[in-house]
N, C-alpha and C. Protein backbone atom coordinates (compact mmCIF):
# COMPACT_ATOMS: atom_id res chain seq x y z
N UNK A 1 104.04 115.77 120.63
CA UNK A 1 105.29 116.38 120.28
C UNK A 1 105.35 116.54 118.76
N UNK A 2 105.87 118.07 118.11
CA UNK A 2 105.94 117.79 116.60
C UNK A 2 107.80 117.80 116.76
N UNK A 3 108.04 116.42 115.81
CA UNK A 3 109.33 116.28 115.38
C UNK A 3 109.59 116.22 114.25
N UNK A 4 110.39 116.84 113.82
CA UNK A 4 111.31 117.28 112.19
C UNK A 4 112.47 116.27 112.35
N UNK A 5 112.32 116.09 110.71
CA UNK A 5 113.54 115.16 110.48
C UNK A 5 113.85 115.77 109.47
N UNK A 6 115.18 115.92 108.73
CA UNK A 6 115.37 116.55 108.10
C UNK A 6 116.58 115.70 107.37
N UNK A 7 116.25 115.07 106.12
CA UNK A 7 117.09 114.28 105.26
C UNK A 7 116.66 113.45 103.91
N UNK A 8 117.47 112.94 103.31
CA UNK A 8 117.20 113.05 101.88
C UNK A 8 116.33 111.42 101.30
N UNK A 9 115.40 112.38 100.54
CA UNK A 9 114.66 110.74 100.60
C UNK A 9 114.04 110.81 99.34
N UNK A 10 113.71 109.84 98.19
CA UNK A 10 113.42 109.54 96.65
C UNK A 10 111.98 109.66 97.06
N UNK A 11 111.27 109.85 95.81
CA UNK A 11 110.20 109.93 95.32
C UNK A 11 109.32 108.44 96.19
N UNK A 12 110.19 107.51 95.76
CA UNK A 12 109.41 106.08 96.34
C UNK A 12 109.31 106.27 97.80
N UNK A 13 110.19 106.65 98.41
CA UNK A 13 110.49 106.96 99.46
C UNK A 13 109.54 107.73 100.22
N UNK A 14 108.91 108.72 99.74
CA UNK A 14 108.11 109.74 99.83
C UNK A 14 106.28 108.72 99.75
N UNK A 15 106.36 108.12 98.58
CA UNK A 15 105.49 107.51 98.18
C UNK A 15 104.95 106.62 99.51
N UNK A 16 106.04 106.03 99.85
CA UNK A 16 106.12 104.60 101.23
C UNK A 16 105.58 105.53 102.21
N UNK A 17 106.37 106.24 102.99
CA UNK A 17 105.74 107.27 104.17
C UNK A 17 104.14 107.31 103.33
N UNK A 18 104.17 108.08 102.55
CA UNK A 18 102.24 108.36 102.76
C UNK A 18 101.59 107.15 102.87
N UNK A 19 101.57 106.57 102.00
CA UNK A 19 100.64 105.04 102.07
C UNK A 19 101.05 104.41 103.74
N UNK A 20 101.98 104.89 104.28
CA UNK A 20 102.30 104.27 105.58
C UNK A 20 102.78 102.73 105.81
N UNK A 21 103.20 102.37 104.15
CA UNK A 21 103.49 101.27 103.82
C UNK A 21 104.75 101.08 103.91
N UNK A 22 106.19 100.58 104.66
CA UNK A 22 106.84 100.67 104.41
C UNK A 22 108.34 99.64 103.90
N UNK A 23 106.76 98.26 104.12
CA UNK A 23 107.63 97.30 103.79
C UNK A 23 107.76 97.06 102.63
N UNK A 24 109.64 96.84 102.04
CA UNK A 24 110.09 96.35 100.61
C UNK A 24 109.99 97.66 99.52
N UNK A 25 109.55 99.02 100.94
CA UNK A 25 109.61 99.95 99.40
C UNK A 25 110.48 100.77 99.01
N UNK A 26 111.34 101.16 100.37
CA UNK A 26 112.31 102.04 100.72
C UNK A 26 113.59 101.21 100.99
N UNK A 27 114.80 101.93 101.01
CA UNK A 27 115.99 101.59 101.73
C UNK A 27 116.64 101.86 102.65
N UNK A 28 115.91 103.56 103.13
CA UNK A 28 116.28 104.01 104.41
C UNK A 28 115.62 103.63 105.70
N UNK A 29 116.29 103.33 106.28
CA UNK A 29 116.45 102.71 107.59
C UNK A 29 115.63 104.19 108.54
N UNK A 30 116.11 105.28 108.22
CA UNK A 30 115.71 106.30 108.71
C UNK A 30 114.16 106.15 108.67
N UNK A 31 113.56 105.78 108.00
CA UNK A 31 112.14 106.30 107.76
C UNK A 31 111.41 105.34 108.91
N UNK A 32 111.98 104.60 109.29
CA UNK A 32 111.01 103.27 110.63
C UNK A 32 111.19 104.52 111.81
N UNK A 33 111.95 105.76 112.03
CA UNK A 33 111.72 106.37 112.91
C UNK A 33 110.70 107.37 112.87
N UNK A 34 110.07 108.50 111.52
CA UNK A 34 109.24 108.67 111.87
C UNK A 34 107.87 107.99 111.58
N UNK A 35 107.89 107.28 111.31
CA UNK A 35 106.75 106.12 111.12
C UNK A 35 106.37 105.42 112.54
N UNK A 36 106.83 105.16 113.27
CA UNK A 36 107.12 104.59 114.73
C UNK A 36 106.76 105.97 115.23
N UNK A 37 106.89 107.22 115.20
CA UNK A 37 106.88 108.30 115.92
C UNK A 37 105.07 108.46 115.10
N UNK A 38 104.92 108.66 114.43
CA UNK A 38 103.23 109.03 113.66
C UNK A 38 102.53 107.95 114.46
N UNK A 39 103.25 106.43 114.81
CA UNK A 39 102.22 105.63 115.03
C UNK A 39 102.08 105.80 116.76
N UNK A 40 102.83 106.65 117.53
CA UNK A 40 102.63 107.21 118.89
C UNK A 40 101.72 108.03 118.83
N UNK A 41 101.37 108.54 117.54
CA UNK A 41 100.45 110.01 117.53
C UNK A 41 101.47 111.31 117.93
N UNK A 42 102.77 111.44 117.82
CA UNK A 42 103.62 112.39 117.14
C UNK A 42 102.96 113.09 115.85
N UNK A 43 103.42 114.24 116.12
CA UNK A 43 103.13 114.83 114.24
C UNK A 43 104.69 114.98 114.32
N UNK A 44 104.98 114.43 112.78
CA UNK A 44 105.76 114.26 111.78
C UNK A 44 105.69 115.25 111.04
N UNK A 45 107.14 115.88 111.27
CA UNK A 45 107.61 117.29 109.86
C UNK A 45 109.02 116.48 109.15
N UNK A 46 108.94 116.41 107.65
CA UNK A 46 109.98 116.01 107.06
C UNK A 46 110.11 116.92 106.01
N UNK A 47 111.43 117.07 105.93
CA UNK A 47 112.39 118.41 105.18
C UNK A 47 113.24 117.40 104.06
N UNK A 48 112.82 117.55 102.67
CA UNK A 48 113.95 116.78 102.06
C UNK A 48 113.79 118.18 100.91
N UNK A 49 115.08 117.09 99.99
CA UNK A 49 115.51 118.20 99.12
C UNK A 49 115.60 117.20 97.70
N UNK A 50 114.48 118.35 96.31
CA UNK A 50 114.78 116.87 95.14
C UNK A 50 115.55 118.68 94.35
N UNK A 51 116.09 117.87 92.85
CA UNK A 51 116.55 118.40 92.13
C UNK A 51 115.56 118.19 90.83
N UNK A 52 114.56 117.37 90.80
CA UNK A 52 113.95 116.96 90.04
C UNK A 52 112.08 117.70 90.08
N UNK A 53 111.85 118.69 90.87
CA UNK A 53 111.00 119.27 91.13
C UNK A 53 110.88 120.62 90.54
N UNK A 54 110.35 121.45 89.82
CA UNK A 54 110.03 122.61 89.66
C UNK A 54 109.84 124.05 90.57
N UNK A 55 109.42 123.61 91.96
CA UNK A 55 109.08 124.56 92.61
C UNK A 55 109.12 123.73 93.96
N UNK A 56 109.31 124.76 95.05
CA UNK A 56 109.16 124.00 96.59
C UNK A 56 107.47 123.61 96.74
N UNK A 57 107.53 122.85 97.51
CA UNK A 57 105.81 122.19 97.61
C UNK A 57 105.67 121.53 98.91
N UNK A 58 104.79 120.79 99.50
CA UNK A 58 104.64 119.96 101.04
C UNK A 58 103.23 118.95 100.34
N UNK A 59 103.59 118.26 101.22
CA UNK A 59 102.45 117.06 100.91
C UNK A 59 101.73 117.07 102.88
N UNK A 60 100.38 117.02 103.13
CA UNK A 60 99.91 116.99 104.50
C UNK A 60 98.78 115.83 104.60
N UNK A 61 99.27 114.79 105.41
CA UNK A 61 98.08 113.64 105.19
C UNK A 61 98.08 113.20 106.93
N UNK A 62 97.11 113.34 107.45
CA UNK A 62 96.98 113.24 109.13
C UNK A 62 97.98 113.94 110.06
N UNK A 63 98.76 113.10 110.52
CA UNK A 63 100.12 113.50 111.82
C UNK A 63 101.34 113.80 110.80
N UNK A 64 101.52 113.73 109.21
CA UNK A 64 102.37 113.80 108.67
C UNK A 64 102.76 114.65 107.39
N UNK A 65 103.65 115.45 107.85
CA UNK A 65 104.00 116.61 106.15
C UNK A 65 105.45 116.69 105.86
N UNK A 66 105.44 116.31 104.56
CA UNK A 66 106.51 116.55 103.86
C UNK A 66 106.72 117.50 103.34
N UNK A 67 107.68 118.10 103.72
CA UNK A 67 108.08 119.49 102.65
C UNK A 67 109.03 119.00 101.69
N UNK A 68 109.23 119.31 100.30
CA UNK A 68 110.13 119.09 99.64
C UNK A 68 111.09 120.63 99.01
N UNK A 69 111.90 120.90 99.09
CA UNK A 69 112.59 122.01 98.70
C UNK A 69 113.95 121.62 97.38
N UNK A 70 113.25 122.71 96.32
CA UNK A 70 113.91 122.30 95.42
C UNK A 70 115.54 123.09 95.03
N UNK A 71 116.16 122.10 94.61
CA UNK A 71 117.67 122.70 94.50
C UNK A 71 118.48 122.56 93.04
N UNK A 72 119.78 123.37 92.85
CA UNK A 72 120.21 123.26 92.02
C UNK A 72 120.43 121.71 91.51
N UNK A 73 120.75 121.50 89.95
CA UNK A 73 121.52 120.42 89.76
C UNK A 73 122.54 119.69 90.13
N UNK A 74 123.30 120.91 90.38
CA UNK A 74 124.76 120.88 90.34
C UNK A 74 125.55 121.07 91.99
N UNK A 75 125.75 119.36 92.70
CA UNK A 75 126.07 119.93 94.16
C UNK A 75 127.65 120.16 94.00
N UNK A 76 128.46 120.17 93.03
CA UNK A 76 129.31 120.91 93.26
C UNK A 76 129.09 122.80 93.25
N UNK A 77 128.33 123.33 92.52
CA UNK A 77 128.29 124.72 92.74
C UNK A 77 127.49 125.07 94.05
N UNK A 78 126.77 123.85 94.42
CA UNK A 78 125.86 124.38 95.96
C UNK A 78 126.79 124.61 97.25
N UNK A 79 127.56 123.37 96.91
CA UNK A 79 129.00 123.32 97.64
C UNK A 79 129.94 124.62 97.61
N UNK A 80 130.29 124.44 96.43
CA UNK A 80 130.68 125.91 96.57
C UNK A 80 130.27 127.09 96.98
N UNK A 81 128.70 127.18 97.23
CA UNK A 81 128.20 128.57 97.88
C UNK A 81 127.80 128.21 99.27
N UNK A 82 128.36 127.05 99.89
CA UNK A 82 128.15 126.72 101.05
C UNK A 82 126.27 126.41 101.49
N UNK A 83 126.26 126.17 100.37
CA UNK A 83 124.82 125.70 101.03
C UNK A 83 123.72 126.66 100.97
N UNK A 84 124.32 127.99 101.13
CA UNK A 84 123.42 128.99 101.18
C UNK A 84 122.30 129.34 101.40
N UNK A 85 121.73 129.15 100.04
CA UNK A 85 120.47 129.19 99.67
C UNK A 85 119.24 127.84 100.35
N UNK A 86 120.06 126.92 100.40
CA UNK A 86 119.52 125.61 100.82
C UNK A 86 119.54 126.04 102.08
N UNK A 87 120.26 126.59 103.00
CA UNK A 87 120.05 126.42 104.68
C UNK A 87 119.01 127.46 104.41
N UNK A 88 119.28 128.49 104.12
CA UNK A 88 118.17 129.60 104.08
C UNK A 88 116.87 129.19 104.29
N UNK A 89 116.17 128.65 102.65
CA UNK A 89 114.90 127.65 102.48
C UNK A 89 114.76 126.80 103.59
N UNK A 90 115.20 125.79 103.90
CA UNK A 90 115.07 124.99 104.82
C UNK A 90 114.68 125.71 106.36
N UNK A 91 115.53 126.76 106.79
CA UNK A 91 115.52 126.86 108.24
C UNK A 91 114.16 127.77 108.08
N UNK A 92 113.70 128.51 107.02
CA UNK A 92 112.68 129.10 106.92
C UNK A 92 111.37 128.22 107.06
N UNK A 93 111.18 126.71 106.66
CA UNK A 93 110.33 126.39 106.70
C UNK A 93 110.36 125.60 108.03
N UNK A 94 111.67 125.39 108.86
CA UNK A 94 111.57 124.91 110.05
C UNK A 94 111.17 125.98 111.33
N UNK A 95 111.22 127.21 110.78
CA UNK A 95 110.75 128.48 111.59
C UNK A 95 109.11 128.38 112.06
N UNK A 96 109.01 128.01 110.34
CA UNK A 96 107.14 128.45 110.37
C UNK A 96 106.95 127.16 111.31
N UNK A 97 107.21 125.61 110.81
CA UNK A 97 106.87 124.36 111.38
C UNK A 97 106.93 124.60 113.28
N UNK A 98 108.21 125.15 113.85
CA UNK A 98 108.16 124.82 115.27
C UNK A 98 108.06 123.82 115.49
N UNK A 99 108.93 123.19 115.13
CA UNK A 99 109.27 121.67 115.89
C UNK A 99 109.60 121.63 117.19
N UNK A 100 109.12 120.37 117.84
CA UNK A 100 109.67 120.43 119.49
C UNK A 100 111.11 119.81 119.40
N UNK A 101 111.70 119.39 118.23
CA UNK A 101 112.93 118.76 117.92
C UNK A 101 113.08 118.68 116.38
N UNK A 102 114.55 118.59 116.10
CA UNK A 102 114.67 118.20 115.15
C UNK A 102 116.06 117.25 114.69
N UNK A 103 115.88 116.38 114.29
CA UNK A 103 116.57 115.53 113.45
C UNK A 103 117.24 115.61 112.32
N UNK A 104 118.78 115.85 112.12
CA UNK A 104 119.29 116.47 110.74
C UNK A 104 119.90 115.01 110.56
N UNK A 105 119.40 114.35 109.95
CA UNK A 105 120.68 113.12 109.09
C UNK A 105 121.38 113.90 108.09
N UNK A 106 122.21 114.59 107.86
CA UNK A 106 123.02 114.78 107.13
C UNK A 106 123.95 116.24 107.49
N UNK A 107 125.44 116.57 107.29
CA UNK A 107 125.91 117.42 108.15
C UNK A 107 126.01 118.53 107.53
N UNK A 108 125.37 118.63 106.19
CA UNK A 108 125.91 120.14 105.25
C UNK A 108 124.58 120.86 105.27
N UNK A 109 123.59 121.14 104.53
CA UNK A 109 122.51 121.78 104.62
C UNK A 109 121.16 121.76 105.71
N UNK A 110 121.52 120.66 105.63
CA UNK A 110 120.42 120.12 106.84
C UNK A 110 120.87 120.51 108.45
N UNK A 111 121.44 120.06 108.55
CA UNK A 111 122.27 120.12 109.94
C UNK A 111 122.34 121.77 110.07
N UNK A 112 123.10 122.84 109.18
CA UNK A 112 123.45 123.68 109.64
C UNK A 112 122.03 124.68 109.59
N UNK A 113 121.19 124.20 108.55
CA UNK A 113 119.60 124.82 108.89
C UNK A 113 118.97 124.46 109.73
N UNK A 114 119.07 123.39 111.07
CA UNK A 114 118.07 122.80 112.19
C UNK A 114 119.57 123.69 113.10
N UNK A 115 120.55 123.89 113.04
CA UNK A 115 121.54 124.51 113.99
C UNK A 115 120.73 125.84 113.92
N UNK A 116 120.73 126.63 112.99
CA UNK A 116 120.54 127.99 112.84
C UNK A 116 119.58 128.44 113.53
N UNK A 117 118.17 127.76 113.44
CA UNK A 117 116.88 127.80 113.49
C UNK A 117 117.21 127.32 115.39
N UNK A 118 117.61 126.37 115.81
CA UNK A 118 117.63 126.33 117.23
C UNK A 118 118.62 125.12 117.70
N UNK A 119 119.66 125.23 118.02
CA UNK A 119 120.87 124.47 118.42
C UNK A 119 120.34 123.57 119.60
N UNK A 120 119.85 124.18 120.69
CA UNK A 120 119.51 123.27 121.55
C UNK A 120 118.20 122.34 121.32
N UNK A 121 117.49 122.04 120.18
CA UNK A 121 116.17 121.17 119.99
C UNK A 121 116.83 120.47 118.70
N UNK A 122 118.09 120.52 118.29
CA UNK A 122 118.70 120.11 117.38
C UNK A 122 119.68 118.80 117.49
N UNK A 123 119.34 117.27 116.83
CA UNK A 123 120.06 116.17 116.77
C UNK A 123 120.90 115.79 115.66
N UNK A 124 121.78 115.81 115.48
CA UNK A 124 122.53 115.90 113.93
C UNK A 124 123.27 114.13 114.10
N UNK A 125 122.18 113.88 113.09
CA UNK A 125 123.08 111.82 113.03
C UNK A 125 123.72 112.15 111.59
N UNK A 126 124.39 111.69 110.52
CA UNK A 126 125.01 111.48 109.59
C UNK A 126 125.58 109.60 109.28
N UNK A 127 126.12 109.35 108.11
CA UNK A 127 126.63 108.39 107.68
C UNK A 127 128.02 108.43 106.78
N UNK A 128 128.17 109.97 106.66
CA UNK A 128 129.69 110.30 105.77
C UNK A 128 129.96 111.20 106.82
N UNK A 129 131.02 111.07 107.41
CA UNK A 129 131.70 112.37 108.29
C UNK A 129 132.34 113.09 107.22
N UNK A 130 132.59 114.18 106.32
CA UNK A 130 133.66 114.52 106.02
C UNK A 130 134.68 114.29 106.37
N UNK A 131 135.30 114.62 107.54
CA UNK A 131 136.94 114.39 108.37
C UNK A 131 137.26 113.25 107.50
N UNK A 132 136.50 112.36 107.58
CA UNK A 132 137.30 110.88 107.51
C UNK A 132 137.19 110.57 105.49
N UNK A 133 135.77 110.93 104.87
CA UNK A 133 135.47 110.86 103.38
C UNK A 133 136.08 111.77 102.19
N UNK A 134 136.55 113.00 102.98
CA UNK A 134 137.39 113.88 102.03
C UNK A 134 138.83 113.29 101.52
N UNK A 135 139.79 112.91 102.69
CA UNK A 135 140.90 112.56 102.27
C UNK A 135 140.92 110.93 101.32
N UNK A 136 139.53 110.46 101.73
CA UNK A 136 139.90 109.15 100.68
C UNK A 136 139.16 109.79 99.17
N UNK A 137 138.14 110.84 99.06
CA UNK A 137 137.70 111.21 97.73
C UNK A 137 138.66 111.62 96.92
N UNK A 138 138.93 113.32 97.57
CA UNK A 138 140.25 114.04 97.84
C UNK A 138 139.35 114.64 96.33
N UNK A 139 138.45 114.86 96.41
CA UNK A 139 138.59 116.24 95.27
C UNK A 139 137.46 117.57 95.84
N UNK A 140 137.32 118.96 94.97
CA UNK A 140 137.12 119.45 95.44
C UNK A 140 135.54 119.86 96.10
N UNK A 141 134.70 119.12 95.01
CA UNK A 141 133.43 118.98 95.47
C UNK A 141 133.14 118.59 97.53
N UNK A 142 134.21 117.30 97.78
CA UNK A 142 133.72 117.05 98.97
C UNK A 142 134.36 117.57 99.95
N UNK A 143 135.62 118.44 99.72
CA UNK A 143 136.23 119.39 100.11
C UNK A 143 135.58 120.65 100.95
């Protein structure tokens, strides 16, 4: 089965997945799933997004590729264009990939680029609902 996950993960983070090392290096909890899925012999597609990159790029080492897609500085103006450009990029590279599933941890770019690309092979988990994080922020970025 190839499964996509699609959510946001640091450089170290990135670092841990390849070495396949993942103890004491990371903080996401997320990453023991496709690691557990590579070690079934799954191929692993991961979709993150840095601001700190120059150009979009992928890393490919056995059952496992990272794509990284690069974005503005500024997530209040991304926000403001609804994502746009980010679902765009993203669902484009989940087109070429053909995942037999995909995994969006997060509900704004991610989510609505694994929706676009195919609703029914699409799992959307999160950890901020909006509904409930806007009215305690209350400004317009999370708006």
């Amino acid at each position: 089965m190839k499964i996509g996950f699609l959510l946001l993960l640091s450089m170290n983070d990135i670092e841990a997945l390849m070495s396949a090392n993942l103890t004491g290096k990371t903080q996401s909890f997320l990453l023991e799933l496709p690691n557990y899925y590579i070690s079934k012999g799954h191929e692993v597609i991961i979709i993150t997004t840095s601001n700190r990159i120059k150009e979009d790029y992928y890393i490919k080492q056995d059952n496992l590729t990272i794509h990284i897609i690069k974005i503005g500085s500024h997530g209040r103006v991304r926000a403001f264009t609804g994502f746009r450009s980010e679902i765009r990029r993203i669902a484009s590279v989940l087109k070429k990939e053909n995942c037999t599933i995909m995994h969006a941890h997060w509900c704004y770019e991610f989510a609505m680029a694994a929706i676009s690309v195919d609703k029914d092979k699409t799992i959307v988990t999160l950890h901020d609902w909006p509904d409930t994080v806007c009215p305690l922020i209350g400004n317009y970025f999370w708006k």
